[in-house]
Protein backbone atom coordinates (compact mmCIF):
# COMPACT_ATOMS: atom_id res chain seq x y z
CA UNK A 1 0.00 0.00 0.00
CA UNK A 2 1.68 3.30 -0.96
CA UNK A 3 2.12 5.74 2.36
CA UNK A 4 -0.70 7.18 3.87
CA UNK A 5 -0.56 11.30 3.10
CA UNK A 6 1.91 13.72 5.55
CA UNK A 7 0.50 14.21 9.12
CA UNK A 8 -0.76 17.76 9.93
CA UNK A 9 0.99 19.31 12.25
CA UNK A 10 0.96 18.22 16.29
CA UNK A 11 -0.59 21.22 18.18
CA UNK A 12 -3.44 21.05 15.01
CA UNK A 13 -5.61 18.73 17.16
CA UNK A 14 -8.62 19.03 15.11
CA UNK A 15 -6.54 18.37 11.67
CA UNK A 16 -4.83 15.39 13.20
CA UNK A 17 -8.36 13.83 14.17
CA UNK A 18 -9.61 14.01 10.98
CA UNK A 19 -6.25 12.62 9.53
CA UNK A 20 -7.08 9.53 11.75
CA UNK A 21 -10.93 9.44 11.00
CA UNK A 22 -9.96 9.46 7.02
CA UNK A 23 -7.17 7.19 7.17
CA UNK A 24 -7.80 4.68 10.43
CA UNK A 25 -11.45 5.31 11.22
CA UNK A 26 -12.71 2.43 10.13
CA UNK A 27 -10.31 0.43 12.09
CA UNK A 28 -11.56 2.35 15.52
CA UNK A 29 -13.29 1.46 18.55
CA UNK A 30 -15.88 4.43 18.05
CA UNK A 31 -15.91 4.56 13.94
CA UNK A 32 -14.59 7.41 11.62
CA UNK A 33 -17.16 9.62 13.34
CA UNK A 34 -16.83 9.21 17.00
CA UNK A 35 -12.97 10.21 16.70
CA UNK A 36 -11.68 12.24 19.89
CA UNK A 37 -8.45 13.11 21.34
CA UNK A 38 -8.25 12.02 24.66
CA UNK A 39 -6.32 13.60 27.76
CA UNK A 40 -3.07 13.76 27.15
CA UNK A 41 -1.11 14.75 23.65
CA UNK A 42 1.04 12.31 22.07
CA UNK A 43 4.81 13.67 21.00
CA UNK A 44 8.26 14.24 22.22
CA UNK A 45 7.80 18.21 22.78
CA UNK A 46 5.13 17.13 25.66
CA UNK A 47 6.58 14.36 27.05
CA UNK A 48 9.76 16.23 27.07
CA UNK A 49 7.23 19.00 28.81
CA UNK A 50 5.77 16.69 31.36
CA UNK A 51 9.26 15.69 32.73
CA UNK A 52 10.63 18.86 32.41
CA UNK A 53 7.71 19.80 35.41
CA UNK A 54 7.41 16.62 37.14
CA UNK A 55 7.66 17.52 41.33
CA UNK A 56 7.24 14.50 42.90
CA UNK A 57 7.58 16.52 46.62
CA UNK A 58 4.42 14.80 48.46
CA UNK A 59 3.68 12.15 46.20
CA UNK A 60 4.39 8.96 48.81
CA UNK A 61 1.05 11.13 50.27
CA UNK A 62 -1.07 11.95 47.53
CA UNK A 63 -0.33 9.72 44.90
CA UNK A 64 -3.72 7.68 45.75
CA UNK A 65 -5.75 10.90 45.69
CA UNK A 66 -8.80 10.51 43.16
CA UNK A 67 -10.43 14.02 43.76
CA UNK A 68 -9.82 16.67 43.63
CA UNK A 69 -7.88 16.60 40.44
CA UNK A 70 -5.39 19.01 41.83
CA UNK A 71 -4.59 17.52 44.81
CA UNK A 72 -3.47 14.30 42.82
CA UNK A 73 0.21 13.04 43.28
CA UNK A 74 0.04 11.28 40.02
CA UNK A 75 2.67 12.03 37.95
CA UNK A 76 0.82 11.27 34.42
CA UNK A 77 3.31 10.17 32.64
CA UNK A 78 2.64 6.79 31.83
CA UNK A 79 1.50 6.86 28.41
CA UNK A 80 4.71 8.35 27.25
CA UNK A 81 6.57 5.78 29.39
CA UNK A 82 4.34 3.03 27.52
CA UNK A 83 5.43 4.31 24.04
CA UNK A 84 8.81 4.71 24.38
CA UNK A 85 8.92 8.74 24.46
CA UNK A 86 10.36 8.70 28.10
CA UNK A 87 12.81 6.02 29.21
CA UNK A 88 12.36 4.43 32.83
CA UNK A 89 15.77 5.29 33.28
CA UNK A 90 15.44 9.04 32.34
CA UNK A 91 12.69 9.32 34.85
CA UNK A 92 14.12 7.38 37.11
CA UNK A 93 17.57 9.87 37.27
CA UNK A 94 14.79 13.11 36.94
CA UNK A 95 13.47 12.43 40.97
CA UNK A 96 17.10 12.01 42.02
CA UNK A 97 16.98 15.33 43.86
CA UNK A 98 13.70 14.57 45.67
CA UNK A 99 12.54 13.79 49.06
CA UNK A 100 13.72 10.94 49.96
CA UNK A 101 10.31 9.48 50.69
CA UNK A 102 9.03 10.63 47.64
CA UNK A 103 11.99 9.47 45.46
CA UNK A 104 11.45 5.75 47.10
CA UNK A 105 7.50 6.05 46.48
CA UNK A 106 8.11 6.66 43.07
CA UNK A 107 10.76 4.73 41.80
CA UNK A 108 9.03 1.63 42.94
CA UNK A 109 6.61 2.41 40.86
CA UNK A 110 8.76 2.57 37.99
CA UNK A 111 9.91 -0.49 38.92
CA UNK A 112 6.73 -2.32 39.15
CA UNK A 113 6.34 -1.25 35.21
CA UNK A 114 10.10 -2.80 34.63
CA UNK A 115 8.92 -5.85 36.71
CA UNK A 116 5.61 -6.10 34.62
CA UNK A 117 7.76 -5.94 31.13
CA UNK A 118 10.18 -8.96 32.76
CA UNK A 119 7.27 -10.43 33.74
CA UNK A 120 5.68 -10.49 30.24
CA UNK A 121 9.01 -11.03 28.23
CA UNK A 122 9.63 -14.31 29.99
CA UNK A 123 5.97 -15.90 29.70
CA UNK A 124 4.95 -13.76 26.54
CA UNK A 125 1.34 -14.65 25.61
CA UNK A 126 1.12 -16.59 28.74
CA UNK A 127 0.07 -13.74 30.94
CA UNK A 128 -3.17 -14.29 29.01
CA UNK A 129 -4.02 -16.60 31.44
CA UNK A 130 -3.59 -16.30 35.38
CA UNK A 131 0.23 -17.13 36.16
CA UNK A 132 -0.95 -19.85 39.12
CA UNK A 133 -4.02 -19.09 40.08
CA UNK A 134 -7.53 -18.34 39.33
CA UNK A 135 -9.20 -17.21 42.86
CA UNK A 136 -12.65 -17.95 43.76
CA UNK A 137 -15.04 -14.96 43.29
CA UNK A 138 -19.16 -15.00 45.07
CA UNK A 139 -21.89 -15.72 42.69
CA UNK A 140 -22.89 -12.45 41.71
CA UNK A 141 -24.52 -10.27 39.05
CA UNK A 142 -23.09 -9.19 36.50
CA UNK A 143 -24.33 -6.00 36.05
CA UNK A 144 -24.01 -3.41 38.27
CA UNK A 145 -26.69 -0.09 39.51
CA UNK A 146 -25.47 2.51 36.91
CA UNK A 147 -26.46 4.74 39.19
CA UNK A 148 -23.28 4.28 41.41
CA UNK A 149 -21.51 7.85 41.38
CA UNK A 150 -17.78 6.63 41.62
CA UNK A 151 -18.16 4.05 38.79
CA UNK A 152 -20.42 5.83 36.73
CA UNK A 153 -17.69 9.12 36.75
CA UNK A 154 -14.56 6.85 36.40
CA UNK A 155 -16.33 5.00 33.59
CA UNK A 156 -16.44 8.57 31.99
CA UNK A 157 -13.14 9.39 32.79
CA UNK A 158 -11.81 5.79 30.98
CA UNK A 159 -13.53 6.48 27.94
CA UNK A 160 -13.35 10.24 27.67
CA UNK A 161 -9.23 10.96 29.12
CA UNK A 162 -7.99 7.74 28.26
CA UNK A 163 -6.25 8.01 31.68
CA UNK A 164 -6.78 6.70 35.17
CA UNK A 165 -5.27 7.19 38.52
CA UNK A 166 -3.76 3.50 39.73
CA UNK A 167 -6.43 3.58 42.64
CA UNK A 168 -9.36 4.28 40.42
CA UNK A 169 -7.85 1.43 38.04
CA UNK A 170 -7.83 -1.14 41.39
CA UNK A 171 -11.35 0.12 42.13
CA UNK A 172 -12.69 -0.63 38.56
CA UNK A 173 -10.64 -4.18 38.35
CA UNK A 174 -12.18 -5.35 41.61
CA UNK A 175 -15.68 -4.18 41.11
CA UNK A 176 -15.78 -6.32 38.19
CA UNK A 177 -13.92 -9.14 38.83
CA UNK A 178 -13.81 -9.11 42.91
CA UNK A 179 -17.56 -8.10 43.99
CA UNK A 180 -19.35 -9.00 40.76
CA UNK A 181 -17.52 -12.80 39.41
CA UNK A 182 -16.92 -11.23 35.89
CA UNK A 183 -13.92 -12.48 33.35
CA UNK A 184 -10.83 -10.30 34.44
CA UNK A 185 -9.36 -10.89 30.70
CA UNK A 186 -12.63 -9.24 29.28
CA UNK A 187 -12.05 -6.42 31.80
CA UNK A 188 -8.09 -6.14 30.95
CA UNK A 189 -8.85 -5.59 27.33
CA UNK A 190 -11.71 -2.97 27.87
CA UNK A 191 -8.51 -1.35 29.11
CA UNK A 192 -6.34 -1.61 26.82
CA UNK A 193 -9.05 -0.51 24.57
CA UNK A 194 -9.44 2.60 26.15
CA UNK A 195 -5.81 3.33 28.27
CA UNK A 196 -3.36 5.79 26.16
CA UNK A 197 -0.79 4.08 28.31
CA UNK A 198 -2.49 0.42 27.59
CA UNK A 199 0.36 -1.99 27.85
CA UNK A 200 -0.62 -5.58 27.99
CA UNK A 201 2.53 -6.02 30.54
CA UNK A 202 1.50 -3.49 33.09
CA UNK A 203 -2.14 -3.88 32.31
CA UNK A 204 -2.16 -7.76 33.03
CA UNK A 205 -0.59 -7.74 35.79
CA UNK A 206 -2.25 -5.42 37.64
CA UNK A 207 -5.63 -6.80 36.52
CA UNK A 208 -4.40 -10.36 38.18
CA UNK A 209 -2.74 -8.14 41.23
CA UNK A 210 -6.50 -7.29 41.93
CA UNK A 211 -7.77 -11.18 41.54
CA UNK A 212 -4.96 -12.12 43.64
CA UNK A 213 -2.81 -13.67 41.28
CA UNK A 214 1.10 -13.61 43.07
CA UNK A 215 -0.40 -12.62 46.74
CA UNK A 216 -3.07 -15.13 47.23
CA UNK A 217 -5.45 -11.79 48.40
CA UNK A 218 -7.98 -10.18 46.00
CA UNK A 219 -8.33 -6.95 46.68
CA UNK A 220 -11.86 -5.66 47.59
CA UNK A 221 -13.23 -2.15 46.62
CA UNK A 222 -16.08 -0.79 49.13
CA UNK A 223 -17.38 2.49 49.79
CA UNK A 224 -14.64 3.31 52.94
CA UNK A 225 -11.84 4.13 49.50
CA UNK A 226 -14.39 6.15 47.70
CA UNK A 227 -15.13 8.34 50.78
CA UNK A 228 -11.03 8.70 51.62
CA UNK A 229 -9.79 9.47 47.83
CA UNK A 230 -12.97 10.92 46.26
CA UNK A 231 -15.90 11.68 49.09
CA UNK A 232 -17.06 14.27 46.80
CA UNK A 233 -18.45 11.46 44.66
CA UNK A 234 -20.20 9.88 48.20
CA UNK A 235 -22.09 13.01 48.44
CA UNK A 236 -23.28 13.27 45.74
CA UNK A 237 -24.30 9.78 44.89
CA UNK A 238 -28.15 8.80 44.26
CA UNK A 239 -27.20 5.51 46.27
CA UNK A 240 -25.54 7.22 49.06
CA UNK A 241 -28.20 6.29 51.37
CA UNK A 242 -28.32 2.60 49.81
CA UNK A 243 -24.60 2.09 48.82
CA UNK A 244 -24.40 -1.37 46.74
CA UNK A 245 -20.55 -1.24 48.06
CA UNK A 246 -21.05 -0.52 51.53
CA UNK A 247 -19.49 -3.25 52.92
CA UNK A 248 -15.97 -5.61 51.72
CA UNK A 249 -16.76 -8.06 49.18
CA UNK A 250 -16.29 -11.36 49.77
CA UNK A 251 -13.94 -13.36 48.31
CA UNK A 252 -11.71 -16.20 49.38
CA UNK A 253 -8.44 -16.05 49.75
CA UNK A 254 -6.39 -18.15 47.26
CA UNK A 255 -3.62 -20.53 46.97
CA UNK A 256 -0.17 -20.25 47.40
CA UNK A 257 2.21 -19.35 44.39
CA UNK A 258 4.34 -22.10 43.43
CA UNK A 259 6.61 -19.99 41.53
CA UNK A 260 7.50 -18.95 38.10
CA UNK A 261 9.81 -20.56 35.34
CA UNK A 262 13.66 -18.84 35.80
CA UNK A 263 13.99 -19.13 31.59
CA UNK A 264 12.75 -17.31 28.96
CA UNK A 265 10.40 -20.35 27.30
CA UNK A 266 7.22 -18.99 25.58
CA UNK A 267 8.15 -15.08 25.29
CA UNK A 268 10.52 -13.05 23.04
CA UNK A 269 13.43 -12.46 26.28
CA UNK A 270 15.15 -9.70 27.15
CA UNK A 271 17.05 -8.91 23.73
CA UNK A 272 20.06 -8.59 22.88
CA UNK A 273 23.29 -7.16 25.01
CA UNK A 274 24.75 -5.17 22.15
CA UNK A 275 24.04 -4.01 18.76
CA UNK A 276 23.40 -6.66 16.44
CA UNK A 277 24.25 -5.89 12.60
CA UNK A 278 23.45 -8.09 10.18
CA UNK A 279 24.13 -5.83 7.15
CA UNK A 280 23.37 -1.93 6.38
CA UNK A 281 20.17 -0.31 6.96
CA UNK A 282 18.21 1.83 4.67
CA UNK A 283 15.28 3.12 6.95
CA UNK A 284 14.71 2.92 10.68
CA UNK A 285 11.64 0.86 11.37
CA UNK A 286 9.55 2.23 14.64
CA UNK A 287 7.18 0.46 16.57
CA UNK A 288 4.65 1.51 19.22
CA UNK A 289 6.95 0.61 21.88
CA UNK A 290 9.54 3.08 21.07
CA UNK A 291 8.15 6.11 19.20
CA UNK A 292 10.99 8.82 21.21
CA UNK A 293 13.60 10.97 20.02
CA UNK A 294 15.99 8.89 22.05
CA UNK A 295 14.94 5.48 20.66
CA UNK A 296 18.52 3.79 20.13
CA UNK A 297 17.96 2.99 16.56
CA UNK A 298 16.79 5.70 15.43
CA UNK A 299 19.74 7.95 17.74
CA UNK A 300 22.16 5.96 15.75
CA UNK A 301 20.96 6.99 12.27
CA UNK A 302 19.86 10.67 11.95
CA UNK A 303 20.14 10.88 8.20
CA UNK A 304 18.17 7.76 7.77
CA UNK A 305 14.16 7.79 7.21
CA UNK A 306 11.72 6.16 9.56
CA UNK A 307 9.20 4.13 9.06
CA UNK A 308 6.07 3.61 10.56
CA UNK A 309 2.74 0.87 10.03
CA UNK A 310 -0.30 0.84 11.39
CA UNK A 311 -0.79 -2.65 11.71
CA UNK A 312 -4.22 -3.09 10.06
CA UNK A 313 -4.81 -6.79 10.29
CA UNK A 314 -4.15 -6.33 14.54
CA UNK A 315 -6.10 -2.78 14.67
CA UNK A 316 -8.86 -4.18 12.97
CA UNK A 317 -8.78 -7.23 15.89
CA UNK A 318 -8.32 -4.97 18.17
CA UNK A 319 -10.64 -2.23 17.71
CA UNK A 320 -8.84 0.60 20.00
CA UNK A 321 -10.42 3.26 20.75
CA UNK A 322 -9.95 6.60 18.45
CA UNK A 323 -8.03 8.08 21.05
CA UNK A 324 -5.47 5.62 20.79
CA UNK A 325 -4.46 5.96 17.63
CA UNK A 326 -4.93 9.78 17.87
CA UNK A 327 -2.05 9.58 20.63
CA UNK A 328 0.22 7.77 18.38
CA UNK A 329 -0.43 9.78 15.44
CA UNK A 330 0.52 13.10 17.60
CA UNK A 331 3.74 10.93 18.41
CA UNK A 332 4.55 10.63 14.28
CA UNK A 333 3.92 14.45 13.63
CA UNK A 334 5.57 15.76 16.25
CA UNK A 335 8.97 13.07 15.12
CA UNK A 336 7.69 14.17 11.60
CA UNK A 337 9.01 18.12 11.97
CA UNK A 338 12.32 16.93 12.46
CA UNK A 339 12.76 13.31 10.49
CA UNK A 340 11.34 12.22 7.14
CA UNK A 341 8.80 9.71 8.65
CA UNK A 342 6.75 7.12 6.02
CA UNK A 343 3.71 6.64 7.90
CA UNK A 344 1.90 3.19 6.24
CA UNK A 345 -0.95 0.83 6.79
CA UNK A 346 -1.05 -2.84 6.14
CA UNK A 347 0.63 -5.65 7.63
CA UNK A 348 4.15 -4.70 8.89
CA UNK A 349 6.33 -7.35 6.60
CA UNK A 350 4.22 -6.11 3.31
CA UNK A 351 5.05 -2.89 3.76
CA UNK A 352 8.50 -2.88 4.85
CA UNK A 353 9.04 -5.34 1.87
CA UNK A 354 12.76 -5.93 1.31
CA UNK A 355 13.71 -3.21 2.83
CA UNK A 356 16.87 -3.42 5.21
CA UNK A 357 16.50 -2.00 8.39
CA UNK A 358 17.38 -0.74 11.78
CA UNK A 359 15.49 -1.35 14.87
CA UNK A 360 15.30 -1.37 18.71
CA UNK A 361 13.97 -4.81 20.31
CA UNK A 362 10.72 -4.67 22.02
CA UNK A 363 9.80 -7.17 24.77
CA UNK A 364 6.97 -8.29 23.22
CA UNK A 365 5.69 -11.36 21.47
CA UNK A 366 4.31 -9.02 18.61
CA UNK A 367 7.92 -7.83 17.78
CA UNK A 368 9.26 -11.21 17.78
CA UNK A 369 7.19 -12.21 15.08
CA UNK A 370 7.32 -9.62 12.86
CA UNK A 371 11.12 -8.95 13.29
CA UNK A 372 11.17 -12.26 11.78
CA UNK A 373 9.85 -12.01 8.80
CA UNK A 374 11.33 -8.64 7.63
CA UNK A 375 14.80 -7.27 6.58
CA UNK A 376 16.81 -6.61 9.59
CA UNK A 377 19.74 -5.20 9.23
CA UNK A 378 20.35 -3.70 12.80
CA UNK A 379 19.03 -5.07 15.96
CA UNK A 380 19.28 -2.31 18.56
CA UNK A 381 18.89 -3.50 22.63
CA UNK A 382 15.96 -2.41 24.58
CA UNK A 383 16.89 0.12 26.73
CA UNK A 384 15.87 -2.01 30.56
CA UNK A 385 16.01 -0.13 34.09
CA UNK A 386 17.12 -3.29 34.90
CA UNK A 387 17.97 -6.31 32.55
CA UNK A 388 16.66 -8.99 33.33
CA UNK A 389 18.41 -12.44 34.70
CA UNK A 390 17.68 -15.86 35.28
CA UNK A 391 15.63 -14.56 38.53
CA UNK A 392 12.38 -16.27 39.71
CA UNK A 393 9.71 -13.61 39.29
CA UNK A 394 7.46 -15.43 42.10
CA UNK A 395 6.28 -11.56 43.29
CA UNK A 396 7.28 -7.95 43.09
CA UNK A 397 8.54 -7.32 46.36
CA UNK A 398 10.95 -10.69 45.86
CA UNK A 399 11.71 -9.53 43.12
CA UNK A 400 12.58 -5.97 43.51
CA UNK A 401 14.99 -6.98 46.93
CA UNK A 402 17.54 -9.12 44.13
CA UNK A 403 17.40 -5.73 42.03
CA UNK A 404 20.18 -3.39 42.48
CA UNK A 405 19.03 -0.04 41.52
């Protein structure tokens, strides 16, 4: 398929939503008229923005706070974490002047999303299903009153922002899976439907955190979390006086982890230690994993093109959401005023044809498979907080004690 036409530019939201509704529409959750940005812009220039004002100073307090909005610790900067724009390392030396506190607070958290990526390069397309466990959940309904205020507004703020705080995220994962018995892998890709920052690593495991998957707990959602990170949405509830949540679920604790395997067996691994040339590249060849200015491969060649598909067979299985693929479109104009970038649509080994060329691994099944089957000239690594090693990955906090960062 010959490239899709140039990309308007980045801060011309409205022409870069009807770029995508023309060209990717079709492919979208919502359809080529339901087309919105969502709450964060995609591009170097603002995730270069958001670090540049990141003040972490009280977030081991507030980073649970739901409402208000700006009394929230979050530091919103996942979904440029998830595509590559920042680098868990870059953040990770950008808090080294903080409180101490604070600093801790938040670099465990960027080591829970380093975790989640070991995690999901060692059992790949495994994390599909629950790692050792499926906890019992009560017989329940599976709808619940619509009327709830806390559900109803984060529901609004999934769909609409494309962004949730973690503790609204727990909230939503046990309410469905927790309290009301449904699917958690249905609920994980409503998600990653609607999540800027959707990552199938992070996304899975914190959807089995909530079932209890690695701690033998679920973790229940009641009314007593709404009222301490959010009470305006208590008061002004039509249930308040009837609160479906008002007490703890009930859910059985589960069995005891039995471990995880040390070796990489199913998934793609953590990558290669070094560059890996194979001949000379022509093109740099980005994926959704790595879409910054400091991708290696593409830091490597600066006179070289870049190259970009929408994968149209896995869009069109995947129906994202249009705010999705707006995100990642902001991403390509923004690289586009400063690199020729051949934006394309099809599947990725069609339209990189013979085409020799340089790329950074991405631990993820998807890029093991399609590495395969095109011209690679260059292999860059992945760019790991830390690597991984033949470490058993039976929890987080086992986990992170063997890391030395």
């Amino acid at each position: 398929m010959p490239s899709l036409p140039p990309l308007p530019p980045v801060d011309d939201t409205e022409a870069v939503v009807a770029w995508v509704a023309t060209h990717l529409g079709e492919l979208a959750l919502e359809g080529p008229d339901g087309i919105r940005p969502g709450g964060h812009r995609g591009g170097q220039a603002a995730a270069d923005t958001a670090l540049a004002t990141l003040d972490v100073a009280g977030y081991a307090r507030s980073r649970s706070t739901v409402l208000p909005e700006g009394r929230r610790g979050a530091s919103r900067l996942s979904p440029y974490v998830r595509h590559g724009l920042l680098g868990l390392p870059e953040v990770w030396d950008a808090v080294a002047d903080a409180p101490a506190n604070d600093k801790r607070r938040f670099r465990d958290e960027l080591m829970w999303q380093e975790f989640a990526r070991h995690l999901y390069a060692r059992t790949g397309a495994a994390t599909a299903e629950p790692l050792r466990f499926d906890p019992p959940h009560p017989a329940a309904p599976a709808e619940w009153d619509e009327q709830m205020a806390c559900t109803s507004w984060l529901r609004d703020e999934l769909e609409g922002e494309g962004w949730l705080v973690n503790q609204t995220r727990m909230w939503w994962a046990s309410h469905w899976t927790v309290r009301h018995g449904r699917d958690w892998r249905e609920g994980e890709d409503d998600f990653f439907r609607h999540l800027l920052d959707g990552s199938r690593a992070a996304n899975r495991l914190g959807w089995q955190w909530t079932v209890g998957t690695g701690t033998g707990k679920p973790y229940g959602f009641s009314r007593w979390q709404v009222e301490k990170r959010a009470p305006q949405l208590c008061r002004s509830c039509p249930l308040r006086e009837a609160c479906p949540i008002q007490d703890w679920p009930d859910a059985e604790r589960g069995p005891a982890v039995a471990g995880t395997p040390t070796a990489s067996t199913t998934g793609p691994g953590a990558g290669p230690d070094v560059v890996v040339r194979e001949g000379e590249p022509a093109a740099v060849w980005l994926t959704a994993e790595s879409l910054g200015d400091g991708d290696p491969a593409l830091a490597a060649h600066p006179d070289l093109p870049v190259v970009f598909v929408y994968d149209e067979p896995l869009l069109r299985a995947l129906r994202l959401s249009g705010k999705r693929l707006v995100f990642l479109a902001e991403c390509l104009a923004d690289l586009a005023e400063r690199r020729e970038v051949d934006v394309r649509l099809g599947r990725v080994p069609d339209e990189l044809g013979e085409t020799p060329v340089a790329a950074t691994y991405a631990p993820v099944p998807g890029f093991a498979r399609r590495s395969a089957a095109v011209t690679l000239a260059e292999l860059h690594p992945w760019p790991w907080l830390a690597r991984p090693a033949q470490q058993r990955l039976t929890s987080f906090s086992a986990w992170r004690k063997g890391v030395r960062r």
